[in-house]
C-alpha atoms as a PDB file:
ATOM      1  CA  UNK A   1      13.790  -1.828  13.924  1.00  0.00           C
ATOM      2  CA  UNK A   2      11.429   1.230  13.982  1.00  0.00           C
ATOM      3  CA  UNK A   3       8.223   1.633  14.295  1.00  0.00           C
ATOM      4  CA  UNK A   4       8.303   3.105  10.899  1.00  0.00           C
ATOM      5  CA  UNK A   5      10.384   0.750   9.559  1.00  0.00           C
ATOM      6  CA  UNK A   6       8.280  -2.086  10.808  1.00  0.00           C
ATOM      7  CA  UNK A   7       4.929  -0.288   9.657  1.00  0.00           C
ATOM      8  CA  UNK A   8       5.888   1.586   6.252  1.00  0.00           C
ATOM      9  CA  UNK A   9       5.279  -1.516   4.037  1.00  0.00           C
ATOM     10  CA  UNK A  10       1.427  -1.323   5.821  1.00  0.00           C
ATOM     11  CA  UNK A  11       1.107   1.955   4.915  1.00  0.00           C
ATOM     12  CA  UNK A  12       2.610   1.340   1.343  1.00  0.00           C
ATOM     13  CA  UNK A  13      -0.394  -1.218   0.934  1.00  0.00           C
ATOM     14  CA  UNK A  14      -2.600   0.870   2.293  1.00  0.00           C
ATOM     15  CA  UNK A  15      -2.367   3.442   0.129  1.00  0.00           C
ATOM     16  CA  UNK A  16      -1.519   1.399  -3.051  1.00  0.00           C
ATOM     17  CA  UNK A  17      -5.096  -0.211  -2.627  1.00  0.00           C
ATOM     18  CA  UNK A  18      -6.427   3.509  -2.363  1.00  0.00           C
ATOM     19  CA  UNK A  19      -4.490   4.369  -5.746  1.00  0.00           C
ATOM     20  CA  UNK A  20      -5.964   1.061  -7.341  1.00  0.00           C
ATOM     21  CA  UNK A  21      -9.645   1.914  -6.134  1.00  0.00           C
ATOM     22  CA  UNK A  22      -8.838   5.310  -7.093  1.00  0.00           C
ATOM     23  CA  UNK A  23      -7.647   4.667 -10.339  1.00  0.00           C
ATOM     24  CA  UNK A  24     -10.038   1.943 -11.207  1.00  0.00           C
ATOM     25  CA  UNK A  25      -6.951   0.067 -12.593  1.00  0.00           C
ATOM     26  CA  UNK A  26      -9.024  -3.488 -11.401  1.00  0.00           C
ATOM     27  CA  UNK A  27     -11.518  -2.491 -14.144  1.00  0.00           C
ATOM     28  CA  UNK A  28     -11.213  -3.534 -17.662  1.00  0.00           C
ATOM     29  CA  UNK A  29     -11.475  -1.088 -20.299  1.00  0.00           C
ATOM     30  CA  UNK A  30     -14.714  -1.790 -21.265  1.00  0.00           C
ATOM     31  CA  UNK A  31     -15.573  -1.213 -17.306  1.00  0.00           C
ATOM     32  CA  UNK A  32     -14.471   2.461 -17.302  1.00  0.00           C
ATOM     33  CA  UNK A  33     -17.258   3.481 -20.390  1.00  0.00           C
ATOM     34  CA  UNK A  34     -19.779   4.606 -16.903  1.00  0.00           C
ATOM     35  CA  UNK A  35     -16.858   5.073 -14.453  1.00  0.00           C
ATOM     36  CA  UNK A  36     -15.802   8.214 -12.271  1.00  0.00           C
ATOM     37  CA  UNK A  37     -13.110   8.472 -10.087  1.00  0.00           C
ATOM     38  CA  UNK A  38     -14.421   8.408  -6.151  1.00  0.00           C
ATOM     39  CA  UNK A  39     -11.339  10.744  -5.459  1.00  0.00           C
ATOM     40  CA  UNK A  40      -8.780  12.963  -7.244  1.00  0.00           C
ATOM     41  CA  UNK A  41      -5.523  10.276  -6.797  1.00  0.00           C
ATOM     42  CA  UNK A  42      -3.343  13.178  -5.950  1.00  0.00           C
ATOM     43  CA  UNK A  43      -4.835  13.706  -2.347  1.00  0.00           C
ATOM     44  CA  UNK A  44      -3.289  10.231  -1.077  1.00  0.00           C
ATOM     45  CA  UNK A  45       0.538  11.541  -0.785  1.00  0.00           C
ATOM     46  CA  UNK A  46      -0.984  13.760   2.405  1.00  0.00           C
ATOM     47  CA  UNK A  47      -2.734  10.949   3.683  1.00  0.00           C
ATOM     48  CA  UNK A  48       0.736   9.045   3.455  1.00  0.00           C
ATOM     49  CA  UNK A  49       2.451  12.111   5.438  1.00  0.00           C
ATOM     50  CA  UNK A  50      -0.312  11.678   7.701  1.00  0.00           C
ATOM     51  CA  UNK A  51       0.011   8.300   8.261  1.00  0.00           C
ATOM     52  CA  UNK A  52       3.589   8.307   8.394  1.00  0.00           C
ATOM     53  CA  UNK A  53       3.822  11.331  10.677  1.00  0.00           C
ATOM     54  CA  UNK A  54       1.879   9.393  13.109  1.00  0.00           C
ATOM     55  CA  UNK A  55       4.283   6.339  12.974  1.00  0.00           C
ATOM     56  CA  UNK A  56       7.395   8.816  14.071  1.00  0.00           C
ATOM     57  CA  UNK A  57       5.659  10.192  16.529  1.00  0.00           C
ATOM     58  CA  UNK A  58       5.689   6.770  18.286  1.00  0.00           C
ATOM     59  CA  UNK A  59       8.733   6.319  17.229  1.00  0.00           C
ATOM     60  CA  UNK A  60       9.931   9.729  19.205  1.00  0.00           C
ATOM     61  CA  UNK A  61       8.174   8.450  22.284  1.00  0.00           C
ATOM     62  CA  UNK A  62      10.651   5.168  23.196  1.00  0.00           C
ATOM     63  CA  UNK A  63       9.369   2.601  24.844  1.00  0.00           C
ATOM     64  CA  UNK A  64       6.825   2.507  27.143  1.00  0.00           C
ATOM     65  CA  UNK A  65       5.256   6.002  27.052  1.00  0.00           C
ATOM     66  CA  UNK A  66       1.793   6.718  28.977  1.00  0.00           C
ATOM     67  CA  UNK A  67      -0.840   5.548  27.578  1.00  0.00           C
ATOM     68  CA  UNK A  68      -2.561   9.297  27.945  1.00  0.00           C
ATOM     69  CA  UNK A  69       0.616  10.558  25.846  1.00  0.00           C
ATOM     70  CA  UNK A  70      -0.217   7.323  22.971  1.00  0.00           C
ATOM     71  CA  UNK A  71      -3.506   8.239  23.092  1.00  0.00           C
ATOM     72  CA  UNK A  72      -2.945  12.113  22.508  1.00  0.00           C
ATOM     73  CA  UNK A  73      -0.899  11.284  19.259  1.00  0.00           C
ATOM     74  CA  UNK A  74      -3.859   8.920  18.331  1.00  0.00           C
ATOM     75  CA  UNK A  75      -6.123  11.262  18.878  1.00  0.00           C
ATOM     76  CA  UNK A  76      -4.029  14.244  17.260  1.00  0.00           C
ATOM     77  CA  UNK A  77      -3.756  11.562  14.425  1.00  0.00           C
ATOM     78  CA  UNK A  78      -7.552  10.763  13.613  1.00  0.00           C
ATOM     79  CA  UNK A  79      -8.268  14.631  14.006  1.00  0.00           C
ATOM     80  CA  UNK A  80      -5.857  14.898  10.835  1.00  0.00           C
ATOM     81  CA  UNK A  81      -7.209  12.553   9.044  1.00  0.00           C
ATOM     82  CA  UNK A  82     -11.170  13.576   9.857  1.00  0.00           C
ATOM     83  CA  UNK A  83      -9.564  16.787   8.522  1.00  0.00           C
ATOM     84  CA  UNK A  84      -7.948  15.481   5.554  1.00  0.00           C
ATOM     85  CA  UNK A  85     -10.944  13.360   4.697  1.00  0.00           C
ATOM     86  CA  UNK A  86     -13.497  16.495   5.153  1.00  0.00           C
ATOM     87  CA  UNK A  87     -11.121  18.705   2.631  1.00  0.00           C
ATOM     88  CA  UNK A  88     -12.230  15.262   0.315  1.00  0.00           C
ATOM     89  CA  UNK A  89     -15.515  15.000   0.725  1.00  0.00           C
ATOM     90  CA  UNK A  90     -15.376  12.379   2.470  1.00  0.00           C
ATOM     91  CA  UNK A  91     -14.409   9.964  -0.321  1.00  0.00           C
ATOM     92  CA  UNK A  92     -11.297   8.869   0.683  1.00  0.00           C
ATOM     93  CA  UNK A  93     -11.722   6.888   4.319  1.00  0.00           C
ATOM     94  CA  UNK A  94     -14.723   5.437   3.870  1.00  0.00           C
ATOM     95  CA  UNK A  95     -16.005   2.902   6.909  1.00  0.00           C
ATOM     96  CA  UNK A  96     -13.661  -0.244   5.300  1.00  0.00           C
ATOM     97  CA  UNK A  97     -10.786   2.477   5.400  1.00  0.00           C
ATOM     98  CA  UNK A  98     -11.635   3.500   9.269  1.00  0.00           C
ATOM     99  CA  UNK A  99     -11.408   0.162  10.279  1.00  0.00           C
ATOM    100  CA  UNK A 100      -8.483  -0.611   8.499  1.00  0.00           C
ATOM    101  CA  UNK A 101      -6.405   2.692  10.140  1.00  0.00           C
ATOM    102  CA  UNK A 102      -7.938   1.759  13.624  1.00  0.00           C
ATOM    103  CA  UNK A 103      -5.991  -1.335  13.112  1.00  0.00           C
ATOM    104  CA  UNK A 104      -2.657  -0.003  12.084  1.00  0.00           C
ATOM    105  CA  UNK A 105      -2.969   2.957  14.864  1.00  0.00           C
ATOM    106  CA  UNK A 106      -3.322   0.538  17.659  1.00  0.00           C
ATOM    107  CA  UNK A 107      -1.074  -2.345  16.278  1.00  0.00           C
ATOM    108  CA  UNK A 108       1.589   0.283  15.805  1.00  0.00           C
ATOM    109  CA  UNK A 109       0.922   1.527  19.341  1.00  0.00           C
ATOM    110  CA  UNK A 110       1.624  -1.402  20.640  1.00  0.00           C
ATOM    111  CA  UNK A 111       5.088  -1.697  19.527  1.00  0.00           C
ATOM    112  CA  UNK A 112       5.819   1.013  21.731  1.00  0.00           C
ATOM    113  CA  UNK A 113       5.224  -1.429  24.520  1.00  0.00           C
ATOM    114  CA  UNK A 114       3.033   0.902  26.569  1.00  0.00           C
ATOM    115  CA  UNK A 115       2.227  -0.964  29.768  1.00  0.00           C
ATOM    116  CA  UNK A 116      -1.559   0.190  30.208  1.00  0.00           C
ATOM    117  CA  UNK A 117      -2.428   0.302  26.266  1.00  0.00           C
ATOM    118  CA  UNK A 118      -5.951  -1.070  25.532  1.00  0.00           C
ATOM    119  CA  UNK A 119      -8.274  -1.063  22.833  1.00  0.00           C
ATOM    120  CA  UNK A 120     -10.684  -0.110  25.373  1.00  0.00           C
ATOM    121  CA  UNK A 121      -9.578   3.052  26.113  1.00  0.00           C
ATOM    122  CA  UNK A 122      -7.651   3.991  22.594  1.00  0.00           C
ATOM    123  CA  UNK A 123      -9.096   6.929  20.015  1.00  0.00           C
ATOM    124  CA  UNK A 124     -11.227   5.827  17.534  1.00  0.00           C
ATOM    125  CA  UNK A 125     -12.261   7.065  14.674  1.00  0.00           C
ATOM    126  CA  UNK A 126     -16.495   9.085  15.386  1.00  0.00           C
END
């Protein structure tokens, strides 16, 4: 199975928790009277591209690539989504969010089977 494969339901939860926050479909009608939206729901679709974009990339790279070549399409990866979250406001990928897409870059990563991958030395988000 893919990388993708293996990792698209992540990403579908991912950003189906966005949509909820984004939403506020957990709130109650009388809950919304005060409410505004943190983000316009329409910007997560380019976060999934991004997300997903990253995913082929490993995919593209077989098994056991370098781990400088992992970490450039880690790095190329957070520098899209610090871009994408600047064009937001920052509203999107808040610090829960960061940690969250830390985890799914590097546990992705690792199903390329990289022989030198380590958290140590993998991107993370500044």
């Amino acid at each position: 199975m893919s990388i993708r494969a293996t990792f698209q339901p992540t990403v579908n939860d991912f950003i189906a928790n966005l949509e909820e926050f984004a939403t506020g479909s957990y709130l109650k009608d009388d809950e919304k009277e005060f409410w505004d939206a943190p983000f316009d729901v329409k910007a997560l679709p380019e976060l999934r591209v991004i997300l997903e974009n990253y995913l082929d990339s490993l995919d593209a790279m077989g098994k056991g690539p370098e781990q400088d070549v992992l970490n450039a399409a880690a790095q190329h990866t957070l520098d899209e989504l610090e871009k994408f979250n600047t064009k937001y406001h920052g509203a999107v990928i808040e610090p829960e969010e960061k940690e969250e897409l830390s985890v799914i870059l590097f546990d992705a990563a690792k199903l390329t089977e990289a022989d030198d991958l380590s958290l140590a030395s993998f991107p993370e988000f500044d």
